[in-house]
Protein backbone atom coordinates (compact mmCIF):
# COMPACT_ATOMS: atom_id res chain seq x y z
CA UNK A 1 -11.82 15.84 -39.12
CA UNK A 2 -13.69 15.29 -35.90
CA UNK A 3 -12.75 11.76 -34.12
CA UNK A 4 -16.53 11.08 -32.79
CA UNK A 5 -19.00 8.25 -32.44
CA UNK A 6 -21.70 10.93 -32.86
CA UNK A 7 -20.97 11.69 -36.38
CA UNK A 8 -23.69 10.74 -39.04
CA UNK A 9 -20.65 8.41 -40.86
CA UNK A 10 -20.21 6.36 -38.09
CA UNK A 11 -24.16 6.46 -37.40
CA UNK A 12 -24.01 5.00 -40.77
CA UNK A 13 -21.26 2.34 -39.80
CA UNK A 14 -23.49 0.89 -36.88
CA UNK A 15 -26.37 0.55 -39.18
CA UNK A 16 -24.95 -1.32 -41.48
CA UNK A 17 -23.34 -3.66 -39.01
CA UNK A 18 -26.74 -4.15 -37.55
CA UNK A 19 -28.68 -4.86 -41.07
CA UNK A 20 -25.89 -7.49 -42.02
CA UNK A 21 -26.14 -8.73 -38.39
CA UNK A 22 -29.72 -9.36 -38.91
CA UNK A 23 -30.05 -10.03 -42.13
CA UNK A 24 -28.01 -13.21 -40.97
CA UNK A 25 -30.18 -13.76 -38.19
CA UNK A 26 -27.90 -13.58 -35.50
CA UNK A 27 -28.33 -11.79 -32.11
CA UNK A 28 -26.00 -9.62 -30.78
CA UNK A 29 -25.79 -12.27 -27.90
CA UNK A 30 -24.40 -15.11 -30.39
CA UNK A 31 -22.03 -12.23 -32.06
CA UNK A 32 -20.63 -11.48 -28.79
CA UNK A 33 -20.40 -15.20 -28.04
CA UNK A 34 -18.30 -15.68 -31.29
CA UNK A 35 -16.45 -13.03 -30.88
CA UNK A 36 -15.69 -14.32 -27.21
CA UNK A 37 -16.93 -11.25 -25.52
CA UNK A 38 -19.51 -10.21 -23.30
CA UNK A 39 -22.62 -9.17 -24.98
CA UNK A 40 -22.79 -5.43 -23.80
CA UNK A 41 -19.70 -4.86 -26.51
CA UNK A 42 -21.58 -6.00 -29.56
CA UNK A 43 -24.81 -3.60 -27.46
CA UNK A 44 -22.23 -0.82 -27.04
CA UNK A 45 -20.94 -0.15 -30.60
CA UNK A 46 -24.46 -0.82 -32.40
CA UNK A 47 -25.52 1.80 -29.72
CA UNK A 48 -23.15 3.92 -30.64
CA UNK A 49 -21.12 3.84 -26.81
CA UNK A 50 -18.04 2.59 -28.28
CA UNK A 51 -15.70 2.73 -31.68
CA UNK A 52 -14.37 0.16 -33.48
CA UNK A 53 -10.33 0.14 -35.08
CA UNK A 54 -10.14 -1.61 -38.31
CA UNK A 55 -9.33 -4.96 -36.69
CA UNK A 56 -12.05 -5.18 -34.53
CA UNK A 57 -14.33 -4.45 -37.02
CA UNK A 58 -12.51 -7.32 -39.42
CA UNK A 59 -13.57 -9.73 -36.46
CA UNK A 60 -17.00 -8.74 -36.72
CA UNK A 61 -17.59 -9.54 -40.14
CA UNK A 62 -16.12 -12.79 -39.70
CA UNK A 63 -18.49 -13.37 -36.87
CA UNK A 64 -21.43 -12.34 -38.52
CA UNK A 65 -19.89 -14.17 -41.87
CA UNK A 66 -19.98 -10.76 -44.67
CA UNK A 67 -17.77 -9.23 -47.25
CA UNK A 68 -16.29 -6.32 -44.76
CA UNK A 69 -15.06 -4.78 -48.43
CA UNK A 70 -19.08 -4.17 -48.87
CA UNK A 71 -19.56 -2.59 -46.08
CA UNK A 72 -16.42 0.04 -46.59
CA UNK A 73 -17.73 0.46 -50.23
CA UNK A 74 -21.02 1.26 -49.32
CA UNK A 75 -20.04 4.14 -46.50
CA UNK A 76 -17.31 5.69 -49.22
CA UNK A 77 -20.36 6.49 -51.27
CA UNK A 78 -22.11 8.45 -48.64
């Protein structure tokens, strides 16, 4: 199994982070902010730059306030 941001999985992974992102009407300025980093990393894995570990992407959805469980059950089914 290829380790790659360029795979169509993780393309699917950034999406998803993006929809909940906005769907909670947040900019990737205020996710960075809660997150207490600079505003290019939020930019730079939505962009597809930069991969997240599991515990990174557990402080995300805290930050942006979803379920991360729907999020892994939704990119199992793809």
């Amino acid at each position: 199994m290829a380790k790659s941001i360029h795979t169509e999985r993780h393309k699917q992974l950034r999406e998803l982070l993006k929809a909940r992102r906005n769907a909670a009407g947040l900019t990737q300025t205020v996710v960075a902010k809660r997150l207490g980093k600079p505003p290019s990393y939020v930019a730079k894995y939505e962009g597809g730059d930069r991969r997240l570990d599991v515990l990174e992407f557990l402080d995300i959805a805290a930050a942006i306030g979803f379920d991360p469980h729907g999020v892994i059950r939704a990119l199992k089914r793809k």
